[in-house]
N, C-alpha and C. Protein backbone atom coordinates (compact mmCIF):
# COMPACT_ATOMS: atom_id res chain seq x y z
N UNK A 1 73.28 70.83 -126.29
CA UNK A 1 72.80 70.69 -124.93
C UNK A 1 71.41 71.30 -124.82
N UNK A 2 70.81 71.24 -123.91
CA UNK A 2 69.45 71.71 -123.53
C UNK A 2 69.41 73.09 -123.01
N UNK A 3 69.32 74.20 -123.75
CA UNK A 3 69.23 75.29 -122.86
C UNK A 3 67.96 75.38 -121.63
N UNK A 4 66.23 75.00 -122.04
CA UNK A 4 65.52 75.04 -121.70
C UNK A 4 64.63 74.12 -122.03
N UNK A 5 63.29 73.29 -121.06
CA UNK A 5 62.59 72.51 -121.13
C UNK A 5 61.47 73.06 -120.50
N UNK A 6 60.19 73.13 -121.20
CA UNK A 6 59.16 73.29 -120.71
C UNK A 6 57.48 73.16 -120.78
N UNK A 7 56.79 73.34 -119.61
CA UNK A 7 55.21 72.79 -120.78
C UNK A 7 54.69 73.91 -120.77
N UNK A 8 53.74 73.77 -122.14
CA UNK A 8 52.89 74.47 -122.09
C UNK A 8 51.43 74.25 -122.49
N UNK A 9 50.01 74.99 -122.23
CA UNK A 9 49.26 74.61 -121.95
C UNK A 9 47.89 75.90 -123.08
N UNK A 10 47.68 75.94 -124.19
CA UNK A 10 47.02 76.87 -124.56
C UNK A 10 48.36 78.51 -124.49
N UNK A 11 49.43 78.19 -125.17
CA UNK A 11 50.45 79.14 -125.10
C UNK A 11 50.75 79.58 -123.69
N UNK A 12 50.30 79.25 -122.60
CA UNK A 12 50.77 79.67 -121.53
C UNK A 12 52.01 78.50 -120.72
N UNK A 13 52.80 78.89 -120.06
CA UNK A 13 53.84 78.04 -119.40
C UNK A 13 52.75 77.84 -118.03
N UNK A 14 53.20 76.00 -117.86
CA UNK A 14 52.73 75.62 -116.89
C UNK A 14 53.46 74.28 -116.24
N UNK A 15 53.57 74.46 -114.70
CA UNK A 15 53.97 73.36 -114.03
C UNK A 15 52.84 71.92 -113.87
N UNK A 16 51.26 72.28 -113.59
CA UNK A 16 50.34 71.58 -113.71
C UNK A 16 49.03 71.76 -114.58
N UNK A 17 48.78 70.70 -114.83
CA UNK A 17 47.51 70.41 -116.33
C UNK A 17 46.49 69.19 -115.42
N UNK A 18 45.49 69.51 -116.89
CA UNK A 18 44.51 68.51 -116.09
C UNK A 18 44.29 67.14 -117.19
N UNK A 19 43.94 66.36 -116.63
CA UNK A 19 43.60 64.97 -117.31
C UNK A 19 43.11 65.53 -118.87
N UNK A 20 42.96 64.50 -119.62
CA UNK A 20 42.84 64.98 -120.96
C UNK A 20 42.47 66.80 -122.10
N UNK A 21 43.78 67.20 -121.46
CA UNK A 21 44.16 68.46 -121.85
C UNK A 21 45.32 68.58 -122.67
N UNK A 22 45.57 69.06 -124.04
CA UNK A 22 46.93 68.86 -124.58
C UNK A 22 47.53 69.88 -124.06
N UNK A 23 48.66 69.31 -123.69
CA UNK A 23 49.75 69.76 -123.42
C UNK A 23 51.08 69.72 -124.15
N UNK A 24 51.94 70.77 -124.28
CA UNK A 24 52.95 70.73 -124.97
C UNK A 24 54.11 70.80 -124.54
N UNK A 25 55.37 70.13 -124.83
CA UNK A 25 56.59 69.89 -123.90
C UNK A 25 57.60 70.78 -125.03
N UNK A 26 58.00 71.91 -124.57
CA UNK A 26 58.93 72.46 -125.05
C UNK A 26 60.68 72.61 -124.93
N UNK A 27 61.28 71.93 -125.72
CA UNK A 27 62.52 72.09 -125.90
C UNK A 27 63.76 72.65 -126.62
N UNK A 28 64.38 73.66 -125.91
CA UNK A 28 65.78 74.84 -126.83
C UNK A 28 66.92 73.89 -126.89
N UNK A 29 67.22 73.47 -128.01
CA UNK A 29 68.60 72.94 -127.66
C UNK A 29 69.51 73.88 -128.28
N UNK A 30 70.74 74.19 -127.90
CA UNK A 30 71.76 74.85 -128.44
C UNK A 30 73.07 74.22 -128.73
N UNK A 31 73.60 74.42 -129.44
CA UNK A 31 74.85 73.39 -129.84
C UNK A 31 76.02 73.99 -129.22
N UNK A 32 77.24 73.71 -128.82
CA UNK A 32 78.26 74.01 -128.57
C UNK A 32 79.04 73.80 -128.94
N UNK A 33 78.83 73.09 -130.46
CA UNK A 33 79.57 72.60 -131.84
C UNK A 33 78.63 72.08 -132.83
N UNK A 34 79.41 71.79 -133.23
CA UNK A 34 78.45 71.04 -134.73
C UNK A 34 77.45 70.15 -134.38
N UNK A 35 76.56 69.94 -134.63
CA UNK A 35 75.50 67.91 -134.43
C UNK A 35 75.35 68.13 -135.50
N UNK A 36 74.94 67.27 -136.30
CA UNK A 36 74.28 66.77 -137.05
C UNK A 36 73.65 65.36 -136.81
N UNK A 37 72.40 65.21 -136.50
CA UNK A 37 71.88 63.47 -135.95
C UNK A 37 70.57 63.64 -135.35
N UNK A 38 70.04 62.78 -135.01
CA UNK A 38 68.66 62.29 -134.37
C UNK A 38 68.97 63.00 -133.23
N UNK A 39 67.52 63.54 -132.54
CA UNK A 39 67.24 63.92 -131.20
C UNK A 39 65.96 63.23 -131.04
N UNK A 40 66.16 62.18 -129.91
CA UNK A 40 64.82 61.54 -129.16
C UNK A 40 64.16 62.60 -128.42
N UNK A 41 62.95 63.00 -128.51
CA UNK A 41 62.07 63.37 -127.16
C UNK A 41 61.37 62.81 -126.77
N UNK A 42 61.40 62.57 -125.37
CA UNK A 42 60.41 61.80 -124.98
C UNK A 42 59.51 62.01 -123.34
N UNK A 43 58.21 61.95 -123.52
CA UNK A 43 57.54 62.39 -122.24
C UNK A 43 57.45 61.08 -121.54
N UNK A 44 58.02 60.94 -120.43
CA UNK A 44 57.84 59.84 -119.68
C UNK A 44 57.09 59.84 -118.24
N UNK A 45 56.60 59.28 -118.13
CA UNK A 45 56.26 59.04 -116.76
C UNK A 45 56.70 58.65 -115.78
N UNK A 46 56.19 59.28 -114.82
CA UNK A 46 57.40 59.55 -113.78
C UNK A 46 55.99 58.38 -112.37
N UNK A 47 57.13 56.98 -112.40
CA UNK A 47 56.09 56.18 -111.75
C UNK A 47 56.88 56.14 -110.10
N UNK A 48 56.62 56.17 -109.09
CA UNK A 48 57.16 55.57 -107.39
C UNK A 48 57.30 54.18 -107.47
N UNK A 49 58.42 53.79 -107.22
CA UNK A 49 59.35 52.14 -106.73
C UNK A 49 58.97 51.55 -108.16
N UNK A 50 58.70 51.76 -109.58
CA UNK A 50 58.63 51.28 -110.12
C UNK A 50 59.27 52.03 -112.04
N UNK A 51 60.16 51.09 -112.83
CA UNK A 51 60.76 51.89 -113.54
C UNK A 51 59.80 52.67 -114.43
N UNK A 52 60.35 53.78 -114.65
CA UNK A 52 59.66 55.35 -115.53
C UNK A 52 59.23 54.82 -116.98
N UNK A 53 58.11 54.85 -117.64
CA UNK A 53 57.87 54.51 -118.78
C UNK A 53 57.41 55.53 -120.00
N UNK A 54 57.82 55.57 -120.94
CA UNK A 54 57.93 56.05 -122.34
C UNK A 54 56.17 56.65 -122.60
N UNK A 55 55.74 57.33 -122.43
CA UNK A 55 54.61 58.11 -123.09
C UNK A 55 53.99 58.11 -124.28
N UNK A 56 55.01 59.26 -124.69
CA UNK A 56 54.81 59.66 -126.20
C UNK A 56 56.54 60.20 -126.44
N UNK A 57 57.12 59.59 -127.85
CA UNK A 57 57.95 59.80 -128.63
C UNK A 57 58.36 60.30 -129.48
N UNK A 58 59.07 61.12 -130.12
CA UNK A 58 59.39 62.19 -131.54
C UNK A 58 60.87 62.43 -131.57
N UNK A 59 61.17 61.40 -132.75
CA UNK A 59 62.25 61.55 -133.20
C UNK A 59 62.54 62.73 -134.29
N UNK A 60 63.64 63.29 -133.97
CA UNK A 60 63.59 64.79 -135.05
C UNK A 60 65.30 64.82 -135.37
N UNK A 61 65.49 64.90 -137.17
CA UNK A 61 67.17 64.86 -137.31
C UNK A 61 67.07 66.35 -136.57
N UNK A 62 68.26 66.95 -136.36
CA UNK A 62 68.93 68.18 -136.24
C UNK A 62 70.42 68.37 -136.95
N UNK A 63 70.28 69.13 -137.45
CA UNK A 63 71.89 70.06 -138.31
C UNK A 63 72.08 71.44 -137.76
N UNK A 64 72.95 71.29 -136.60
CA UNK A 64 73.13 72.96 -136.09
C UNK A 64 74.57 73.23 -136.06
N UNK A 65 75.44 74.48 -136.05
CA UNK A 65 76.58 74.78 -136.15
C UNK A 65 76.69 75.28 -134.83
N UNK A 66 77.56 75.22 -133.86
CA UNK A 66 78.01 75.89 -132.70
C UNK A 66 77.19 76.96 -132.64
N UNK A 67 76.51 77.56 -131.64
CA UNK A 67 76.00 78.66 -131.20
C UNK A 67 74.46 78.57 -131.86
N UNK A 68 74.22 77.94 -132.41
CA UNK A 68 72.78 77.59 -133.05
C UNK A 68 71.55 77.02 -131.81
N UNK A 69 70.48 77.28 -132.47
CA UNK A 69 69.71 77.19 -131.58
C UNK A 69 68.57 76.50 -132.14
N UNK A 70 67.30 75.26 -131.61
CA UNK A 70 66.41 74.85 -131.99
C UNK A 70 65.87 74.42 -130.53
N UNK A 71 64.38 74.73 -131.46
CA UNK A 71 63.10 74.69 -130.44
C UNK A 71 62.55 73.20 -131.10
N UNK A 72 61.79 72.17 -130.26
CA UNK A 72 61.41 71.02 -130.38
C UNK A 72 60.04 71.22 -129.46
N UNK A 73 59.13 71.14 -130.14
CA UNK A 73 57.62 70.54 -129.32
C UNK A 73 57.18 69.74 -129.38
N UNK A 74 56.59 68.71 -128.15
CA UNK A 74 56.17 67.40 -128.22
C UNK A 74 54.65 67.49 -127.75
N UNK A 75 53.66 67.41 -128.21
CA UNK A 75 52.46 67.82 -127.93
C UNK A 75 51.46 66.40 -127.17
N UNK A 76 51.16 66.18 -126.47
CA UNK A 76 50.48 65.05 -125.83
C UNK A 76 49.21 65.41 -124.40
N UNK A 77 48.65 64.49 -124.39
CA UNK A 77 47.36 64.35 -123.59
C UNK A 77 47.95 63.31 -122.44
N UNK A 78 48.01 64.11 -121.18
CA UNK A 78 47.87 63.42 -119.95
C UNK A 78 46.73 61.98 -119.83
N UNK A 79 47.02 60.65 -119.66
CA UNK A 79 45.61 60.51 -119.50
C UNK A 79 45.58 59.59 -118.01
N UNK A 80 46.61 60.04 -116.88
CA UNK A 80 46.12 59.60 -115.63
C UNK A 80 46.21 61.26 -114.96
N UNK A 81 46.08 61.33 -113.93
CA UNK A 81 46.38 62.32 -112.82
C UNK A 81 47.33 61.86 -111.75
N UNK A 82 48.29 62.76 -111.13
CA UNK A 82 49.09 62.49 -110.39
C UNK A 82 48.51 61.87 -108.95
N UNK A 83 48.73 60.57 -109.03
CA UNK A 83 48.26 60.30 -107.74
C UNK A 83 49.04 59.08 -107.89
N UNK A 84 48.05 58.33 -106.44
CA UNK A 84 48.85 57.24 -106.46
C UNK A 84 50.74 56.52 -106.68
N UNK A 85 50.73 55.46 -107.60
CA UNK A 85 52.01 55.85 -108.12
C UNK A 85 52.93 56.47 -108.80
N UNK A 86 51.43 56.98 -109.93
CA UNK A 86 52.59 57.97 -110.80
C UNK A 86 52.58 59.64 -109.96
N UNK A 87 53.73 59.84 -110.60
CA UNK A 87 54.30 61.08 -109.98
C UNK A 87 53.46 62.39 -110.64
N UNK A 88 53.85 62.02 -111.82
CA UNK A 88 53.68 63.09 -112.88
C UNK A 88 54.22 62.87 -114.30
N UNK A 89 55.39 63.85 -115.50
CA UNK A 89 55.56 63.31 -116.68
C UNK A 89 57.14 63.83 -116.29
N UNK A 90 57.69 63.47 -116.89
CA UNK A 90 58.70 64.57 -117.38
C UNK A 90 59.44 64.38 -118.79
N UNK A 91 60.45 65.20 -119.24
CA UNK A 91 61.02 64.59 -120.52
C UNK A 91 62.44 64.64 -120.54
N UNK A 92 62.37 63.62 -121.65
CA UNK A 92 64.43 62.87 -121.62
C UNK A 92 64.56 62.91 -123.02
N UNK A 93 65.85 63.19 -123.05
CA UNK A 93 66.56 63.90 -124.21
C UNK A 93 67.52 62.94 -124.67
N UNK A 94 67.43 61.98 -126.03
CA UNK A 94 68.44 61.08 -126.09
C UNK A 94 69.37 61.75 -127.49
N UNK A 95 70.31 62.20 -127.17
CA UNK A 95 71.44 62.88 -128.31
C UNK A 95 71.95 61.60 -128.95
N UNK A 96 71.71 61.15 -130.38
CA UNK A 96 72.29 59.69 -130.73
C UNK A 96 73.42 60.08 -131.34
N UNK A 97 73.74 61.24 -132.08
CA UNK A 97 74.87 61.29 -132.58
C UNK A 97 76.13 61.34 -131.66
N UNK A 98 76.11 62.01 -130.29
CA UNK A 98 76.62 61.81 -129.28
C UNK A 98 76.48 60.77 -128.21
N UNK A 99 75.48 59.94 -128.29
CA UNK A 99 75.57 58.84 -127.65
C UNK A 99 75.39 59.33 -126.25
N UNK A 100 74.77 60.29 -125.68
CA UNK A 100 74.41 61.35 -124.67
C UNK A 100 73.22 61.90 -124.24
N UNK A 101 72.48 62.00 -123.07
CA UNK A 101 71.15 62.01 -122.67
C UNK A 101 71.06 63.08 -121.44
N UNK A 102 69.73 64.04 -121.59
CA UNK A 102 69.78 65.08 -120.90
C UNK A 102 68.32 64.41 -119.87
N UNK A 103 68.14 64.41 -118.93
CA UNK A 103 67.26 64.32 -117.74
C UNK A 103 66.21 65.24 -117.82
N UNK A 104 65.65 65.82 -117.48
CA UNK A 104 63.85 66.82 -116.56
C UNK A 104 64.46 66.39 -115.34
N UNK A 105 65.37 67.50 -114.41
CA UNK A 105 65.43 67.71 -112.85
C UNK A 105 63.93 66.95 -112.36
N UNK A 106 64.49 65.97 -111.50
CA UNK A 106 63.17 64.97 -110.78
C UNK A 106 62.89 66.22 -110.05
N UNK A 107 62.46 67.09 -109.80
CA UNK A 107 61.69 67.75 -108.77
C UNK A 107 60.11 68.56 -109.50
N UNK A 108 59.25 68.75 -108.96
CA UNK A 108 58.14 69.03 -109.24
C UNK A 108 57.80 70.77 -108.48
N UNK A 109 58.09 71.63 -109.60
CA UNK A 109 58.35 71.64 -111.13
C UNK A 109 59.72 70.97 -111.27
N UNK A 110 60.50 71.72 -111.76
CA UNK A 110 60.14 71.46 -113.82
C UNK A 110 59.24 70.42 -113.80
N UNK A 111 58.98 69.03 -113.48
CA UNK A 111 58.34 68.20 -113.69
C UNK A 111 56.61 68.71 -113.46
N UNK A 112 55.91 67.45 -114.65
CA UNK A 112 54.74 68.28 -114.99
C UNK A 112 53.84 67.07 -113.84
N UNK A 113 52.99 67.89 -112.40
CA UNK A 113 51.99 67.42 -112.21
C UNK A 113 50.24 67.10 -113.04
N UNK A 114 49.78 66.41 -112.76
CA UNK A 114 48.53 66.28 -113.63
C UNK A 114 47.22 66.42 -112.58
N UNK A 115 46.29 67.06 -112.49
CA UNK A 115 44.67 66.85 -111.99
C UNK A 115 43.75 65.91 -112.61
């Protein structure tokens, strides 16, 4: 499962970034049993009345035993600003060995605004 999701910006944690600035999407997953399998990350965009689209992608195996713990960074460049329709980014978690997917709470934060 996801203990924690977050960005960051020049090692600092941040809710908002500016247009072509890397930014990094940090993720703890912790097991509550065994995985062994693919973990999707993915920064998506977060668009109004229209469906959310795929960013940037990083597929990563994982092998963890119950109580184990792994960090995942997805490093990417904003290249609109929050306006208009898009919202902002957020990221989704596709577990394939479980066939199971973790969300970014739609609210802003966690979700990342852009300047």
């Amino acid at each position: 499962m996801v203990k924690e999701a977050f960005w960051g910006v020049d090692g600092q944690r941040v809710t908002t970034a500016s247009v072509g600035l890397m930014v990094k999407a940090h993720v703890r997953i912790i097991a509550t049993e065994e995985y062994v399998g693919l973990v999707v990350v993915k920064i998506r965009k977060d668009v109004a009345l229209w469906p959310d689209s795929d960013y940037q992608v990083l597929s990563v195996p994982i092998s963890l035993v119950g109580g184990q713990e792994k960090e995942v960074e997805l490093a990417f460049v904003p290249d609109k600003p929050s306006s208009g329709s898009l919202r902002g980014y957020f990221v989704e978690i596709d577990f394939k060995a479980t066939n199971t997917k973790w969300v970014m709470e739609a609210t802003y934060p966690p979700r990342l605004k852009v300047e």
